[in-house]
C-alpha atoms as a PDB file:
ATOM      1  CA  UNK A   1     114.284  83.860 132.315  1.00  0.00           C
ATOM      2  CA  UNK A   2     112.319  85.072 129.375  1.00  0.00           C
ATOM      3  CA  UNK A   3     115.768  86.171 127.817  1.00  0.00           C
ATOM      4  CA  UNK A   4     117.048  82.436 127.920  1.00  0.00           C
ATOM      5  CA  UNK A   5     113.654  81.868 126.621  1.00  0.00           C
ATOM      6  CA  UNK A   6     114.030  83.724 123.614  1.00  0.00           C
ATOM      7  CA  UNK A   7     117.137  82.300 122.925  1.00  0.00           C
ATOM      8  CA  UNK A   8     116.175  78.688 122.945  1.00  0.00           C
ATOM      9  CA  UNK A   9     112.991  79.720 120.515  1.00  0.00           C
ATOM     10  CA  UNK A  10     115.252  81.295 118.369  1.00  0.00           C
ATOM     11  CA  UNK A  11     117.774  78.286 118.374  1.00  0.00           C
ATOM     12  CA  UNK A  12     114.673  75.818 118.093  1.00  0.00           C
ATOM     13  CA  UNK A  13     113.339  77.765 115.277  1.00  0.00           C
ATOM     14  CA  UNK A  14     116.895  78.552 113.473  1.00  0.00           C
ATOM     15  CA  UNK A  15     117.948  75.012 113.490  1.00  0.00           C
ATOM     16  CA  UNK A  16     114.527  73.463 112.438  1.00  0.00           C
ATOM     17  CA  UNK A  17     112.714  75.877 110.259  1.00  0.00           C
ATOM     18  CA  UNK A  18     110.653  73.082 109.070  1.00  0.00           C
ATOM     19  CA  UNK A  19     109.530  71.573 112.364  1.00  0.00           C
ATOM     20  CA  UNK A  20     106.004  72.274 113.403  1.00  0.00           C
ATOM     21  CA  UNK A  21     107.491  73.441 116.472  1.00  0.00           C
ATOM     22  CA  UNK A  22     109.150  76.355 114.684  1.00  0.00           C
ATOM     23  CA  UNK A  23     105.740  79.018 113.545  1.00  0.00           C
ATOM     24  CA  UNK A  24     105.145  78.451 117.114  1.00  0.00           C
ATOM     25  CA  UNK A  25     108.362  79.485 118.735  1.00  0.00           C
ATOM     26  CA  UNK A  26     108.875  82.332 116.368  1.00  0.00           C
ATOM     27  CA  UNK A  27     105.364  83.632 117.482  1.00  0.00           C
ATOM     28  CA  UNK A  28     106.538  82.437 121.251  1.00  0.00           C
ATOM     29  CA  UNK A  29     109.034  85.358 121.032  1.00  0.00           C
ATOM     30  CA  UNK A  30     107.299  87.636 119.659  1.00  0.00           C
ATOM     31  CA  UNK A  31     104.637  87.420 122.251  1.00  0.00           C
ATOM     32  CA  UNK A  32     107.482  87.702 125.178  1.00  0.00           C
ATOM     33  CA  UNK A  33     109.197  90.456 123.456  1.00  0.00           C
ATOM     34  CA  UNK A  34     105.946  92.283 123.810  1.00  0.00           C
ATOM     35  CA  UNK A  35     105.159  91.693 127.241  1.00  0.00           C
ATOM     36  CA  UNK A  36     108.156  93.110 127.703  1.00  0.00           C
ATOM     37  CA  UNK A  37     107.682  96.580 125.795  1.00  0.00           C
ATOM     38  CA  UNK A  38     110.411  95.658 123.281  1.00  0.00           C
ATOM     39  CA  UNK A  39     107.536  96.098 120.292  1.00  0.00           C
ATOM     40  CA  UNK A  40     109.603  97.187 117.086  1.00  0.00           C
ATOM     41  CA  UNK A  41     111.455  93.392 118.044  1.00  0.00           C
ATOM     42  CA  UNK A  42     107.774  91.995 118.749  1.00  0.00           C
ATOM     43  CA  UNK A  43     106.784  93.280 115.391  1.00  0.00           C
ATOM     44  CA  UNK A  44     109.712  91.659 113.144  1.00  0.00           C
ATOM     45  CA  UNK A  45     109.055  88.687 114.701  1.00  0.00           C
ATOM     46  CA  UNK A  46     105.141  88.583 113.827  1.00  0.00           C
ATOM     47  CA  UNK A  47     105.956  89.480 110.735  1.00  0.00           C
ATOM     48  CA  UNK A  48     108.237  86.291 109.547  1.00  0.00           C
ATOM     49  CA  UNK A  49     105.645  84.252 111.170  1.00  0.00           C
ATOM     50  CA  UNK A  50     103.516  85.915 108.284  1.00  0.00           C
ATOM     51  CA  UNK A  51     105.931  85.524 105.575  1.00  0.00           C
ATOM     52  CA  UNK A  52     107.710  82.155 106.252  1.00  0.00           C
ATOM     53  CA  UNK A  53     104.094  80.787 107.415  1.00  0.00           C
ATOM     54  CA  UNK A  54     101.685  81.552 105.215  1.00  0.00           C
ATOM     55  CA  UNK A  55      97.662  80.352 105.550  1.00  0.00           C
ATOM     56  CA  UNK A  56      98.335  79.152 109.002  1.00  0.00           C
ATOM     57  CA  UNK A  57      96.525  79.890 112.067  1.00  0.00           C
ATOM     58  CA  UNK A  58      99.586  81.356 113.361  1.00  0.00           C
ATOM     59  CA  UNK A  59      99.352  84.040 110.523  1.00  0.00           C
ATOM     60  CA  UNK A  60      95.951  85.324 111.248  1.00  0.00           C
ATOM     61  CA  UNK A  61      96.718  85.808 115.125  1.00  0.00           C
ATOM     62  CA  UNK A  62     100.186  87.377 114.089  1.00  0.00           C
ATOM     63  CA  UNK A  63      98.668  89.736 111.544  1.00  0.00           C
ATOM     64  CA  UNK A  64      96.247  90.596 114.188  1.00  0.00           C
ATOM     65  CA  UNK A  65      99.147  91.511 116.965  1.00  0.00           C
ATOM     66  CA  UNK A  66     100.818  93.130 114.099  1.00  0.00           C
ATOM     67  CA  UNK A  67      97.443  95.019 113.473  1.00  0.00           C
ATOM     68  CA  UNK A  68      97.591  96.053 117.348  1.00  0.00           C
ATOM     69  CA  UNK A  69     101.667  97.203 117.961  1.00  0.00           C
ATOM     70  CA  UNK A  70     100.766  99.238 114.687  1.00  0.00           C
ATOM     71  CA  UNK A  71      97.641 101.011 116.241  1.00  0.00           C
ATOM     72  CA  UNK A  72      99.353 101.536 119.467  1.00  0.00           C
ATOM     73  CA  UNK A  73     102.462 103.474 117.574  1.00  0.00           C
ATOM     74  CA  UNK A  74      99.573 105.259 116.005  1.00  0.00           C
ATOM     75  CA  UNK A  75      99.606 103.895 112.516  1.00  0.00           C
ATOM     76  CA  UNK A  76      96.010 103.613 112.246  1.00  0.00           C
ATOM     77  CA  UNK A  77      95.321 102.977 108.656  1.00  0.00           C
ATOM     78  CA  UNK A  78      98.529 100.296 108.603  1.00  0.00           C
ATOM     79  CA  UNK A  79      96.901  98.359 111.515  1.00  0.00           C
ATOM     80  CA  UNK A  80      93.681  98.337 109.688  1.00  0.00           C
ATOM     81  CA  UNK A  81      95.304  96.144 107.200  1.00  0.00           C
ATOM     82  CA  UNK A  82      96.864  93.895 109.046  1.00  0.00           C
ATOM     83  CA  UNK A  83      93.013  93.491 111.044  1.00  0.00           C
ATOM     84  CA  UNK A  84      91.768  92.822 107.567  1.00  0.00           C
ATOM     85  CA  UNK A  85      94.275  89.995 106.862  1.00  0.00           C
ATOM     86  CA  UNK A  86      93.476  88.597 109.532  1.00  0.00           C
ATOM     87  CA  UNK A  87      89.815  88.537 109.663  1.00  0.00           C
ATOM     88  CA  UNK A  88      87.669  86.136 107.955  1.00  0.00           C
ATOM     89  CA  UNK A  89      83.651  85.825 107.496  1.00  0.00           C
ATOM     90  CA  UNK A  90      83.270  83.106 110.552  1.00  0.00           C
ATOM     91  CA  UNK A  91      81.216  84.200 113.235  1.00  0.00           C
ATOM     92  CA  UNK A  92      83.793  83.849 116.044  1.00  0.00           C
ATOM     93  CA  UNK A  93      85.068  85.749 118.934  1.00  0.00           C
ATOM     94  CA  UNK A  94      88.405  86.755 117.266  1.00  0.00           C
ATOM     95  CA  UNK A  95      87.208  87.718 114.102  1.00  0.00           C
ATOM     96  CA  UNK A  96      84.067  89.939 116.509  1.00  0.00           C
ATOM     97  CA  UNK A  97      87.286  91.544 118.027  1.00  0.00           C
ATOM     98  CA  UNK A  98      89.296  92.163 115.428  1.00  0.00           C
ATOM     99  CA  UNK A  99      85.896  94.101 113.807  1.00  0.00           C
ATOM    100  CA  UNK A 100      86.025  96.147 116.866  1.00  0.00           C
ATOM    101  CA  UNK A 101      89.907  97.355 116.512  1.00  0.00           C
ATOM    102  CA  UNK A 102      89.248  98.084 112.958  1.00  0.00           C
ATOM    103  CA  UNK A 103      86.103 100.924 113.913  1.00  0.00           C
ATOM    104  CA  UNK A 104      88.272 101.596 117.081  1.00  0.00           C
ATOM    105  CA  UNK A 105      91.158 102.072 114.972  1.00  0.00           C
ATOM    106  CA  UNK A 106      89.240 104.301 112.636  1.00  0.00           C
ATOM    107  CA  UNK A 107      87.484 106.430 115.379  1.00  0.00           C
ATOM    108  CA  UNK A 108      91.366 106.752 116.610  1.00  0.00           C
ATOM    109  CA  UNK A 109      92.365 108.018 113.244  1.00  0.00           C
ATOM    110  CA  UNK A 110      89.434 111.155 113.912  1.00  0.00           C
ATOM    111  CA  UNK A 111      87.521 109.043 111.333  1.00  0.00           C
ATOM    112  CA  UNK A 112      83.994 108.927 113.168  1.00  0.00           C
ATOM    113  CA  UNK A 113      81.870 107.884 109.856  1.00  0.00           C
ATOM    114  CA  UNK A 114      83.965 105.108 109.050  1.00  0.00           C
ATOM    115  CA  UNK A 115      83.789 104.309 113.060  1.00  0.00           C
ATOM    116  CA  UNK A 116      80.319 104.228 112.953  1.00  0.00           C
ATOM    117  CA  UNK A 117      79.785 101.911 110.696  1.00  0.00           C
ATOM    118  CA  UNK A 118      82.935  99.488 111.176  1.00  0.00           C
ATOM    119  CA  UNK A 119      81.329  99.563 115.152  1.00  0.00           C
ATOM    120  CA  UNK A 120      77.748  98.788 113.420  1.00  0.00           C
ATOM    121  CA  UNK A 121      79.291  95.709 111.830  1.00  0.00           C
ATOM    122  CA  UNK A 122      80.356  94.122 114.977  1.00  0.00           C
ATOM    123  CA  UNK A 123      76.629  93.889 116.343  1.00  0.00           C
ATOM    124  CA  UNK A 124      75.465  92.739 113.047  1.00  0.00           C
ATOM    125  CA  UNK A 125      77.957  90.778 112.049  1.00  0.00           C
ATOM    126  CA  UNK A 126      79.131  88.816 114.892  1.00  0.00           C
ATOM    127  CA  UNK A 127      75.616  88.761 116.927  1.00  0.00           C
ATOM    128  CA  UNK A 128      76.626  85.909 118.852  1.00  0.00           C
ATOM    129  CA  UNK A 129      79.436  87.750 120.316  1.00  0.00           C
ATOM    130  CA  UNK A 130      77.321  89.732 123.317  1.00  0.00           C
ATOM    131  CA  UNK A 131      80.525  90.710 124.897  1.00  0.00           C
ATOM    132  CA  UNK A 132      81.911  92.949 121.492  1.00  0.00           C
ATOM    133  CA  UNK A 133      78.652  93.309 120.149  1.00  0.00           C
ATOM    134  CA  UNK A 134      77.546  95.683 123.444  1.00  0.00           C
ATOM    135  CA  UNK A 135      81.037  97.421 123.490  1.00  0.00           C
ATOM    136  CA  UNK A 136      80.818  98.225 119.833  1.00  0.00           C
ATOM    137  CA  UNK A 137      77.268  99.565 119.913  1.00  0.00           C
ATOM    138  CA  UNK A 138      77.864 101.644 123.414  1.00  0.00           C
ATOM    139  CA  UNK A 139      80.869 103.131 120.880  1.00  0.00           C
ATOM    140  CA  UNK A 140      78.863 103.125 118.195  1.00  0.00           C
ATOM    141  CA  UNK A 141      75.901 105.672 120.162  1.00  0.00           C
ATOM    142  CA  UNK A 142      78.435 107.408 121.448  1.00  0.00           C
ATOM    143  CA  UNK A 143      79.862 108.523 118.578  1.00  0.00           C
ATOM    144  CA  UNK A 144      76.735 109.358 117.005  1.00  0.00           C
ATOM    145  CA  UNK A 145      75.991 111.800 120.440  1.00  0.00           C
ATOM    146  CA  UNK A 146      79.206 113.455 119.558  1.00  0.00           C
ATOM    147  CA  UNK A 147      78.104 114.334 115.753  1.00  0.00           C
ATOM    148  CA  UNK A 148      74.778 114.940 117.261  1.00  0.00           C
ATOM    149  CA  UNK A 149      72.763 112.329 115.448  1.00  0.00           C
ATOM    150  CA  UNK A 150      69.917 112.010 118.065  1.00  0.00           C
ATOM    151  CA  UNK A 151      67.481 110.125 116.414  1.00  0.00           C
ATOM    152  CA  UNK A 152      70.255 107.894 115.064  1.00  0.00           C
ATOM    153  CA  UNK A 153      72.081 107.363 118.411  1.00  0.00           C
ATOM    154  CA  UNK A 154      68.522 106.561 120.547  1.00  0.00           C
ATOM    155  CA  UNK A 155      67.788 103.520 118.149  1.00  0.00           C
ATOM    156  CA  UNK A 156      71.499 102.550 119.214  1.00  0.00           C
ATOM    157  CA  UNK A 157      70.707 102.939 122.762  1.00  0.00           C
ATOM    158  CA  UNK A 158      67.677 101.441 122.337  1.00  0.00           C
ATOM    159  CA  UNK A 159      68.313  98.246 121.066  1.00  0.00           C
ATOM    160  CA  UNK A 160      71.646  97.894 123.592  1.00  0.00           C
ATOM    161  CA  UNK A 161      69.148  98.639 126.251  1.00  0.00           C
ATOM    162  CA  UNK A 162      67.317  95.860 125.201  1.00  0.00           C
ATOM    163  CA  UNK A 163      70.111  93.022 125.762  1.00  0.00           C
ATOM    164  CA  UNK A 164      70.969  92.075 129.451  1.00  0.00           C
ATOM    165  CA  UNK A 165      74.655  93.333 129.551  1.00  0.00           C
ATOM    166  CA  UNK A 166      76.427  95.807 131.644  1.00  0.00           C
ATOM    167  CA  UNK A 167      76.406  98.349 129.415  1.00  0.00           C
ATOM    168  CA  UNK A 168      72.190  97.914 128.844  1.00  0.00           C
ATOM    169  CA  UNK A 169      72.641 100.445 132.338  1.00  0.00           C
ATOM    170  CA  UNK A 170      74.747 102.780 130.811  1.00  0.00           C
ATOM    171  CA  UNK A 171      72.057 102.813 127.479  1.00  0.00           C
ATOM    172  CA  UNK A 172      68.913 103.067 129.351  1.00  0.00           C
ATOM    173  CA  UNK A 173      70.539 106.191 131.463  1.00  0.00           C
ATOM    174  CA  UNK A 174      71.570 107.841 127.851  1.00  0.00           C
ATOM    175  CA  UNK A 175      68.159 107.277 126.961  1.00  0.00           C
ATOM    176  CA  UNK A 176      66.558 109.021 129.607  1.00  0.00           C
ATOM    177  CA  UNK A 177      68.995 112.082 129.240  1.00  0.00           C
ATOM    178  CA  UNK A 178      68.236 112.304 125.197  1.00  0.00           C
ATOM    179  CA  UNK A 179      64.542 111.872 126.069  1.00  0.00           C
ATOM    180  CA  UNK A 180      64.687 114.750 128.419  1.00  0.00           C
ATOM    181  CA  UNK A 181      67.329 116.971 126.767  1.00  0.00           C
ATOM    182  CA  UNK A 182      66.155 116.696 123.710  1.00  0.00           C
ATOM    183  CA  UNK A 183      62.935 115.967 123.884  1.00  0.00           C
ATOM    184  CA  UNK A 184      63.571 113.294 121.180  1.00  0.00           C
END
C-alpha cells in the first residue's frame, strides 16, 4: 500500500500545488520513502517541501530530515546546515534535538572540540529539555575522558549526577572511577 500511497500524494500535490493539503503530502512521501530505505528519493522530496514552501513549519522539520539522511550518508558538515536552518532560539524539544545532531554530527566528523561545545549548548540552552540535556552532557564528559580533560569532564559528571535521570547512574559511577584513577 504505501506505493499507491505515494502515488495519490503525488497526484494530490501535482494537481493542487496551492492547496494546503499539498506541503503536507509532499512531506507525506518523503517520510514513506524513508521508512522504506529509498533515501536519495526521501531527500528530493524534503527538499521541494523547502523550496516550494518556504517559512513554513513543514520547512523546518524537512530541513531537519534533510539534516539527518545527510548525516547518515556521512555528509557531516552538509547536515549541519540543514540542522541550522532548521533550528531557531525557542526553547523546545525539537530545536533541544536538533542541537544534539549538530555536536553529534560534529563528534561524527572526528571533530571532538566543536562536539564539546555544540553538546554543552544543549544543557544550557535547552535546560528544560532533561531528556537531551542528560544525553548531551553524558556525550559531552565522555568526550572530554577521551581527550583526557579530567578536571573538565568531573564538573560534567558532576552536575549530570546531580539531576534524577538514567544516566545520573552512569555519571556518579564515572565519578568514582576518575576519583580513584586519577586521584582527581
Amino acid at each position: 500500500k504505501p506505493n499507491q500511497a505515494i502515488s495519490e500524494f503525488r497526484t494530490l500535490y501535482k494537481n493542487y500545488p496551492n492547496s494546503e493539503w499539498a506541503k503536507e503530502a509532499i512531506f507525506r512521501v518523503g517520510d514513506i520513502l524513508l521508512e522504506q530505505g529509498q533515501r536519495p528519493e526521501a531527500l528530493n522530496e524534503f527538499k521541494l517541501v523547502v523550496s516550494k514552501y518556504k517559512d513554513t513549519p513543514f520547512t523546518r522539520t524537512a530541513n531537519r530530515k534533510i539534516g539527518r539522511i545527510l548525516m547518515d550518508k556521512g555528509d557531516f558538515l552538509q547536515a549541519i546546515e540543514y540542522f541550522n536552518k532548521a533550528q531557531t532560539t525557542e526553547d523546545t524539544d525539537f530545536n533541544a534535538q536538533i542541537q544534539y545532531d549538530i555536536a553529534e554530527s560534529y563528534e561524527l566528523n572526528q571533530d571532538p572540540e566543536s562536539a564539546i561545545v555544540e553538546y554543552l549548548k544543549v544543557s544550557y540552552m535547552y535546560p528544560q529539555n532533561t531528556f537531551w540535556a542528560a544525553r548531551a552532557e553524558l556525550k559531552c564528559a565522555n568526550l572530554l575522558e577521551n581527550t583526557q580533560r579530567w578536571n573538565q569532564a568531573i564538573k560534567v559528571y558532576e552536575r549530570l549526577a546531580g539531576r534524577e535521570v538514567k544516566e545520573s547512574e552512569h555519571a556518579r559511577k564515572r565519578l568514582a572511577w576518575l576519583t580513584l584513577e586519577k586521584g582527581r
